[in-house]
N, C-alpha and C. Protein backbone atom coordinates (compact mmCIF):
# COMPACT_ATOMS: atom_id res chain seq x y z
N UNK A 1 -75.30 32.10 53.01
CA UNK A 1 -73.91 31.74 53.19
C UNK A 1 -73.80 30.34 53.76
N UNK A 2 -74.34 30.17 54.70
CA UNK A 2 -74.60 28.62 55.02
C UNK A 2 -74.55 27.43 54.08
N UNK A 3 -75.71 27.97 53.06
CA UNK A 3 -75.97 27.01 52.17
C UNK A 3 -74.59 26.87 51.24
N UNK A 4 -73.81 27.66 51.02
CA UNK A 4 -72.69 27.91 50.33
C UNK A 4 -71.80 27.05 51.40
N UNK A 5 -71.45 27.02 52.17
CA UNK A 5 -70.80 26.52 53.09
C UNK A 5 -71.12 24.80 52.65
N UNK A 6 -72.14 24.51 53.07
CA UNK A 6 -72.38 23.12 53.15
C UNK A 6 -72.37 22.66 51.98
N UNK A 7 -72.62 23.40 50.79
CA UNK A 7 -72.17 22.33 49.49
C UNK A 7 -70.63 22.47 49.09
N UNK A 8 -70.00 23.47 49.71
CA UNK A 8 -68.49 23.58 49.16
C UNK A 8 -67.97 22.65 49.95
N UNK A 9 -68.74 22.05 51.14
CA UNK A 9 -67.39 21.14 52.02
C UNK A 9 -68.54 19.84 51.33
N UNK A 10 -69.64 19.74 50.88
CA UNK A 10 -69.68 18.40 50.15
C UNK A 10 -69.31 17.97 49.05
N UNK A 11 -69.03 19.47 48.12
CA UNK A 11 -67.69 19.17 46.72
C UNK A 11 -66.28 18.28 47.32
N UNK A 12 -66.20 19.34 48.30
CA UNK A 12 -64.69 19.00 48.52
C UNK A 12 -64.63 17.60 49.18
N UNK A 13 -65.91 16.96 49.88
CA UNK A 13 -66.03 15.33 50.16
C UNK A 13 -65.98 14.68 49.12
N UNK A 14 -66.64 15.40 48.24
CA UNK A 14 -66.90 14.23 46.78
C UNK A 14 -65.40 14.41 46.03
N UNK A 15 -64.38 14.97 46.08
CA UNK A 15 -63.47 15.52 45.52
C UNK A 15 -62.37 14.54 45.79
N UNK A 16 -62.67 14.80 47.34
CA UNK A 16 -61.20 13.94 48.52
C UNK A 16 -61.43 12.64 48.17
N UNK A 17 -62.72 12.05 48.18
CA UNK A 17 -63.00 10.85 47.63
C UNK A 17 -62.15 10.00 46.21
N UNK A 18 -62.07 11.34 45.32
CA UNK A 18 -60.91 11.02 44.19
C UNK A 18 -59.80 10.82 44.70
N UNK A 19 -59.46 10.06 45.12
CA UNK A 19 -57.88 9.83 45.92
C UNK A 19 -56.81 9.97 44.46
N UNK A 20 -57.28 9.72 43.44
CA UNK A 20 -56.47 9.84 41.70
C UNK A 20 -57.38 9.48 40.58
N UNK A 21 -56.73 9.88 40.10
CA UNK A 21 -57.61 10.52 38.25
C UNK A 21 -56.64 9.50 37.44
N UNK A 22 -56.86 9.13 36.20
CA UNK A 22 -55.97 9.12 35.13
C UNK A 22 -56.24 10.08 33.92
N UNK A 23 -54.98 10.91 34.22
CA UNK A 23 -55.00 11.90 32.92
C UNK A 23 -54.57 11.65 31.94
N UNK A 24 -54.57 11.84 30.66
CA UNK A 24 -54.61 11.40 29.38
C UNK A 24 -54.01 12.93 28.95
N UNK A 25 -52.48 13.03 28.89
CA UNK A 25 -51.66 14.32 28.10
C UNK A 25 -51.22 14.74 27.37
N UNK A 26 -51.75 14.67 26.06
CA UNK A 26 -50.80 14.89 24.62
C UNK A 26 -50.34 13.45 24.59
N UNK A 27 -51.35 12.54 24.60
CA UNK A 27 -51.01 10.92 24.37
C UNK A 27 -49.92 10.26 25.85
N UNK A 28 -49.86 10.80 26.50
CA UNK A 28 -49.15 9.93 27.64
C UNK A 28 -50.44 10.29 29.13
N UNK A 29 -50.29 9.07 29.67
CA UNK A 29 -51.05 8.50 30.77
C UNK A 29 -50.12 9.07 32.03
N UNK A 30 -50.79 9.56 32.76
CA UNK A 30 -50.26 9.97 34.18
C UNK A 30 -51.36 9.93 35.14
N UNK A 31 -50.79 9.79 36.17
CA UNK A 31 -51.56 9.59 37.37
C UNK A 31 -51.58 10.91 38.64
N UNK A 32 -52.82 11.57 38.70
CA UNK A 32 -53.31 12.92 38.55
C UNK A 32 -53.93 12.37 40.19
N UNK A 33 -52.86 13.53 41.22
CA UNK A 33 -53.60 13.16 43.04
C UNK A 33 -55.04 13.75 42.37
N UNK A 34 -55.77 13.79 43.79
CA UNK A 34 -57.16 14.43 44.10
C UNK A 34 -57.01 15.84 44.07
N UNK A 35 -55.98 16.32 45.05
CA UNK A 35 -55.92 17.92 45.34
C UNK A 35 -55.88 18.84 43.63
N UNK A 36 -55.31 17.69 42.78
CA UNK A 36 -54.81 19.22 41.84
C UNK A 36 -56.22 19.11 40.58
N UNK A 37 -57.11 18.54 40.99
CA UNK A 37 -59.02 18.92 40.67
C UNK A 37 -59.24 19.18 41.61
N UNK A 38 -59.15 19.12 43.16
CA UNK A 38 -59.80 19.83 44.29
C UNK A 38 -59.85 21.06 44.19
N UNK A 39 -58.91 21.77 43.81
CA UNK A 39 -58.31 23.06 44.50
C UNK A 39 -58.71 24.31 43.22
N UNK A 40 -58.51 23.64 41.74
CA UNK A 40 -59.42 24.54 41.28
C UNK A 40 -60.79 24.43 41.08
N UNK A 41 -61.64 23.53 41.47
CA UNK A 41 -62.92 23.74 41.70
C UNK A 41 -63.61 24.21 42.69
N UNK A 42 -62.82 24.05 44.17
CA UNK A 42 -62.88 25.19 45.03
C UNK A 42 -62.71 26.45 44.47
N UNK A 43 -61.60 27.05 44.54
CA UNK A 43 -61.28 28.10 43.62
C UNK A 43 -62.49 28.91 42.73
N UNK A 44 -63.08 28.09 41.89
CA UNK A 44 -63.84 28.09 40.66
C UNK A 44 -65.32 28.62 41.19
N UNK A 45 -65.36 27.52 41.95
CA UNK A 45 -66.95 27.98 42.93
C UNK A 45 -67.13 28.76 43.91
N UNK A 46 -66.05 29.25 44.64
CA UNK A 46 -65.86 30.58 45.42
C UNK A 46 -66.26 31.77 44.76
N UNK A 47 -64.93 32.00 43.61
CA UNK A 47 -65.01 32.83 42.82
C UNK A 47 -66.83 33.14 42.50
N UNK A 48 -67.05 31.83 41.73
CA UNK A 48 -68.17 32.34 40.63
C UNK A 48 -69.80 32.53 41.95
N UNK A 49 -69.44 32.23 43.08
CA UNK A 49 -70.39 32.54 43.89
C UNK A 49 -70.46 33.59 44.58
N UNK A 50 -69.63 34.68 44.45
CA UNK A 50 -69.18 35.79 45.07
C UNK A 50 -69.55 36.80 43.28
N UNK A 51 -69.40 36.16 42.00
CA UNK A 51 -69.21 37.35 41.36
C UNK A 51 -71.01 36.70 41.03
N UNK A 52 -71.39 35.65 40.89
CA UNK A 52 -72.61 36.12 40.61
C UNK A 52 -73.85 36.06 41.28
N UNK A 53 -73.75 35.25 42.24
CA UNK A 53 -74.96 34.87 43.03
C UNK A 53 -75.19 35.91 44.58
N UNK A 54 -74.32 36.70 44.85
CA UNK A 54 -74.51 37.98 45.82
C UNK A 54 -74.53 39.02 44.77
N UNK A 55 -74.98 39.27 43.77
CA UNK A 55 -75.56 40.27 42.98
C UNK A 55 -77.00 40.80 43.10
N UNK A 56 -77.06 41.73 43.07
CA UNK A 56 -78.82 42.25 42.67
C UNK A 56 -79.40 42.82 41.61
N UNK A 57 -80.61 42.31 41.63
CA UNK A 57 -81.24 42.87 39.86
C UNK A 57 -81.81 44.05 40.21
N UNK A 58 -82.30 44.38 38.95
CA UNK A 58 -82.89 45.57 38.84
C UNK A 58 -84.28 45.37 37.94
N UNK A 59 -85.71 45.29 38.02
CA UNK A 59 -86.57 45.38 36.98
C UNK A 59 -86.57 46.43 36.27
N UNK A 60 -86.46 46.51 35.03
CA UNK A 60 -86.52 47.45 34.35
C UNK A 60 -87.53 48.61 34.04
N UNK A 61 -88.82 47.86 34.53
CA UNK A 61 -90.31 48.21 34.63
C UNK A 61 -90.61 49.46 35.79
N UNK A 62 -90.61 48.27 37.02
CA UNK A 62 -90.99 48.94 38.11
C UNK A 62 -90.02 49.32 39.35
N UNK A 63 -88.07 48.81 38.39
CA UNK A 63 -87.52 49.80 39.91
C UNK A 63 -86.94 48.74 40.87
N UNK A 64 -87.93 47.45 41.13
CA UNK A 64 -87.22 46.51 41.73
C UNK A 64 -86.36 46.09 42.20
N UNK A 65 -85.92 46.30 43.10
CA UNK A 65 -84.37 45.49 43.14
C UNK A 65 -84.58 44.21 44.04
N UNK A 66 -84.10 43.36 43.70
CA UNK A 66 -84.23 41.67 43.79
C UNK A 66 -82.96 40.64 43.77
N UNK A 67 -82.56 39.76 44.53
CA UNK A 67 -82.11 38.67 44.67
C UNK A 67 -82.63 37.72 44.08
N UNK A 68 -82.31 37.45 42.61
CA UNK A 68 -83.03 35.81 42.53
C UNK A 68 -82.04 34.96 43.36
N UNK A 69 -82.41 33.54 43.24
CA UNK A 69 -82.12 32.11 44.10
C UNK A 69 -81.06 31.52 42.79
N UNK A 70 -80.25 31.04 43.09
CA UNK A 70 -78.96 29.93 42.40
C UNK A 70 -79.71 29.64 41.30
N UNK A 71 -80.29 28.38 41.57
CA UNK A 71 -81.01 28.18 40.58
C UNK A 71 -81.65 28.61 39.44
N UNK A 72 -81.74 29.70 39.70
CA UNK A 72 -82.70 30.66 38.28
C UNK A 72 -81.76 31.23 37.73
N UNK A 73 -80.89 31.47 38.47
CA UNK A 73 -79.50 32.93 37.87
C UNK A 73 -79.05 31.50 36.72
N UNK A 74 -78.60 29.94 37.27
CA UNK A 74 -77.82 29.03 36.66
C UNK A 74 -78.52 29.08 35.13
N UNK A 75 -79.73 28.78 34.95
CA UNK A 75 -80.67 28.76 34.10
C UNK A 75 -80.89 29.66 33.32
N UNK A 76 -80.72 30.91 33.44
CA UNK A 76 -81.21 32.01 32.72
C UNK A 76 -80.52 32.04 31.17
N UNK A 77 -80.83 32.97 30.50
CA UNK A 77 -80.64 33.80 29.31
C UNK A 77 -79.91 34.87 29.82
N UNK A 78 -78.81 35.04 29.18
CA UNK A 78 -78.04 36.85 29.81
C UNK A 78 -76.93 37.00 28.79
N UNK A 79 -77.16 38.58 29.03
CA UNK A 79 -76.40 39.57 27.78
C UNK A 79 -75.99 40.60 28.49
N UNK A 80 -74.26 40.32 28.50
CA UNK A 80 -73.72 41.38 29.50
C UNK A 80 -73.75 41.02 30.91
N UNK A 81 -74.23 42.01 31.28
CA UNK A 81 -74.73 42.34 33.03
C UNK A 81 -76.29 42.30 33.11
N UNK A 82 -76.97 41.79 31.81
CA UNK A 82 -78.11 41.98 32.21
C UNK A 82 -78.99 40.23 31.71
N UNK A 83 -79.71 40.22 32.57
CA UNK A 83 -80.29 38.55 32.38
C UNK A 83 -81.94 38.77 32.10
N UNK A 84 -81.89 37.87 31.60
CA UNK A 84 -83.92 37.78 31.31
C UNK A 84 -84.76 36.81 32.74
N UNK A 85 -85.50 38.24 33.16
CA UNK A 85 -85.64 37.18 34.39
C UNK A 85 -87.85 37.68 34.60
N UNK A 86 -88.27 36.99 35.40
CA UNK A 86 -89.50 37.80 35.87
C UNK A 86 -89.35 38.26 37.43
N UNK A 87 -90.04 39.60 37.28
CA UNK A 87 -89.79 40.56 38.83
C UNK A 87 -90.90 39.82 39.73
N UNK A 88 -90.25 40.03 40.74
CA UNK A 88 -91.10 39.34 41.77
C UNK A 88 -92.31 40.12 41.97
N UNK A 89 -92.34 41.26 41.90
CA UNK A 89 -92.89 42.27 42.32
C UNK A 89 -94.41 42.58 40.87
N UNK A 90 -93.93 42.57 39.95
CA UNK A 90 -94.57 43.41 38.97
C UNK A 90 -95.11 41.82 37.81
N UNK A 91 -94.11 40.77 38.14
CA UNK A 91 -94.63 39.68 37.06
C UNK A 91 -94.26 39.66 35.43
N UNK A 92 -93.63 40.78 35.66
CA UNK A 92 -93.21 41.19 34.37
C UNK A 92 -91.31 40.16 33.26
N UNK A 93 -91.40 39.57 32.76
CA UNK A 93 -90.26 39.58 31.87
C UNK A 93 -89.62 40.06 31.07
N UNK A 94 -88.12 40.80 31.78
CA UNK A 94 -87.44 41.67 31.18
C UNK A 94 -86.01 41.42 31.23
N UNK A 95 -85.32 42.18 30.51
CA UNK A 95 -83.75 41.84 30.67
C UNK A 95 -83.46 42.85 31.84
N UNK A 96 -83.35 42.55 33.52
CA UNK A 96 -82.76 42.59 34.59
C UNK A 96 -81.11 42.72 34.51
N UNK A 97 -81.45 43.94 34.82
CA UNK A 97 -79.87 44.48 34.99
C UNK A 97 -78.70 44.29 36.52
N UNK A 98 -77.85 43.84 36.04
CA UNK A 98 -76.89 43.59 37.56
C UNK A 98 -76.97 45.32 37.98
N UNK A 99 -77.20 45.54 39.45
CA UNK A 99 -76.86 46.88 39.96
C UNK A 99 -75.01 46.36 40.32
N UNK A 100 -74.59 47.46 40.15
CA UNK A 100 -73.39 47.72 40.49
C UNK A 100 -73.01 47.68 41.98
């Protein structure tokens, strides 16, 4: 959670930093604050860090249940609820099922 913490308030530095955008709208130019890209990419990365990265797998093999790391979940192959991953445990590559 930490780590979640410290990159959502360094989005939102790199974000605030946009003091304005120029948006380009069905051919007319407008001038777009910071907050209204801040707020759904907050939004966006809350969300998608709560629905996928506090999930747990399942090896299909040996039973496992496992936390992969950000990084690997970002990367993967997946069908459904279930991702192609290797078990920590067994070494094995399988399609890893989200437990409920």
């Amino acid at each position: 959670m930490k780590r979640f913490l410290k990159l959502s308030v360094l989005c939102a530095v790199l974000l605030i930093c946009l003091t304005s955008c120029t948006v380009n709208w069905f051919g007319e130019t407008r001038e777009a604050p910071w907050w209204t890209i801040a707020i759904p990419v907050v939004i966006v990365s809350i969300i998608s860090y709560y629905i996928i990265y506090t999930r747990t797998y399942v090896c299909p093999y040996c039973g496992f249940e496992f936390k992969p790391k950000w990084y690997e979940l970002s990367a993967l192959v997946h069908m459904g609820r279930a991702r192609i991953m290797k078990c920590p445990a067994c070494g094995k590559r399988g399609y890893c099922k989200r437990k409920k």
